[in-house]
Protein backbone atom coordinates (compact mmCIF):
# COMPACT_ATOMS: atom_id res chain seq x y z
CA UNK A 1 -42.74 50.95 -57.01
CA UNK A 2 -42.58 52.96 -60.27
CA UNK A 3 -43.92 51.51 -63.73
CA UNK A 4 -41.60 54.43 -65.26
CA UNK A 5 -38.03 53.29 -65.93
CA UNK A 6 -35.15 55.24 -66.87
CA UNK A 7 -33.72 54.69 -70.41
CA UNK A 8 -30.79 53.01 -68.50
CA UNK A 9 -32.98 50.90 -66.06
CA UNK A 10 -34.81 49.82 -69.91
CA UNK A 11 -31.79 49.32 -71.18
CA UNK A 12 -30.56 46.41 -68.94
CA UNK A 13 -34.19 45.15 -68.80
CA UNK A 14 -34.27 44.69 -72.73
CA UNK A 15 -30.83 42.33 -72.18
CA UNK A 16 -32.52 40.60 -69.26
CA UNK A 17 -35.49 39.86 -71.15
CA UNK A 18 -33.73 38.74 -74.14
CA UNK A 19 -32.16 35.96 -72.64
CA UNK A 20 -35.31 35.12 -70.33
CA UNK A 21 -33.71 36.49 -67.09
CA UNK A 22 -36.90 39.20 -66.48
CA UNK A 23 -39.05 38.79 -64.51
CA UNK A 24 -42.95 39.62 -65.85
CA UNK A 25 -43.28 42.71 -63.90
CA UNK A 26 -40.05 43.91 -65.16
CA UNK A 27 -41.54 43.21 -68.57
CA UNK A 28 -44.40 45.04 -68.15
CA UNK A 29 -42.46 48.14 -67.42
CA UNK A 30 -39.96 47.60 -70.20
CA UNK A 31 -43.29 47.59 -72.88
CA UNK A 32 -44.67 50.53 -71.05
CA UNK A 33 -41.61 52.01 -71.53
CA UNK A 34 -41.31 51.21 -75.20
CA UNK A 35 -44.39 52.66 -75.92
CA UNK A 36 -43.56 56.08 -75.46
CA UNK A 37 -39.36 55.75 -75.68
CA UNK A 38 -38.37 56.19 -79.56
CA UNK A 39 -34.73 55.35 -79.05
CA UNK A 40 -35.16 52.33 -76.26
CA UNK A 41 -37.52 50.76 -78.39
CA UNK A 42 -34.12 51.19 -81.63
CA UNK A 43 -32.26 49.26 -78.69
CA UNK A 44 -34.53 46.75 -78.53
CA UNK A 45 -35.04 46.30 -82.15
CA UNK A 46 -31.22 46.47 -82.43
CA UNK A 47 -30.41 43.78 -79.72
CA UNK A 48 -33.12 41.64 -81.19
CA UNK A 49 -31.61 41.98 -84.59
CA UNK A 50 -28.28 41.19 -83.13
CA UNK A 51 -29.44 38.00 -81.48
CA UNK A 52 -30.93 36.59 -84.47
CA UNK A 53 -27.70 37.00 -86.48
CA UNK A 54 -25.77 34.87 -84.04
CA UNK A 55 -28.44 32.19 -83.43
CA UNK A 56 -28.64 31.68 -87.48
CA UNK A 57 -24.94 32.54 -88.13
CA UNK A 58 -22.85 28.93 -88.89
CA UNK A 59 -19.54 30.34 -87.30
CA UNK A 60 -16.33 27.59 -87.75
CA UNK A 61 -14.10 27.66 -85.05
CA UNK A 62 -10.16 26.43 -85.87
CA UNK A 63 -9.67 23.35 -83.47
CA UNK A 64 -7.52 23.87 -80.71
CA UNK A 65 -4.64 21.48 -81.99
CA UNK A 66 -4.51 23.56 -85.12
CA UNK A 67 -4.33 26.61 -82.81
CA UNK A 68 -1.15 25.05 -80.66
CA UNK A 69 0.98 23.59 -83.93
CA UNK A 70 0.78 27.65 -85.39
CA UNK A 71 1.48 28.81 -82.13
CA UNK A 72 4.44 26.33 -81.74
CA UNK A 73 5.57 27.29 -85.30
CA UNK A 74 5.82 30.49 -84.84
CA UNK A 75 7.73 30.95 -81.89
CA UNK A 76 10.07 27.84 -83.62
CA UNK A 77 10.32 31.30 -86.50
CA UNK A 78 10.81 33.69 -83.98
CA UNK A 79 13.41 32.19 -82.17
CA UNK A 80 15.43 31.02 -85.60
CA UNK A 81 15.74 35.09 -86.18
């Protein structure tokens, strides 16, 4: 068992690890690998970044009846033409 990983083996470890699905050794390769990876540790930065947005983000969904009286209107539109 290697602690060097593969960009794409670091890759899939970051997006494990970000939603607590690593396991610690896998963790302790993914940092190794950071240290000396320029562009994984972007990724990482990136995806962490990413997260963050979402998790503070106050996104308003339409409600699902809303969603079926447009849909019904419109095909009532469509099938007037």
């Amino acid at each position: 068992m290697s602690i060097f990983l593969k960009c794409e083996d670091a890759n899939i470890i970051c997006d494990k690890n970000q939603y607590k699905e690593a396991s610690f050794w896998d963790s302790v390769k993914l940092n190794f690998h950071l240290v000396y990876c320029k562009l994984c540790r972007q990724y990482t930065m990136r995806n962490k970044r990413l997260t963050k947005l979402f998790k503070k983000s106050d996104i308003k969904t339409m409600p699902l009846e809303a969603k079926v009286a447009i849909k019904q209107r419109l095909q009532q539109e469509m099938t007037k033409q």
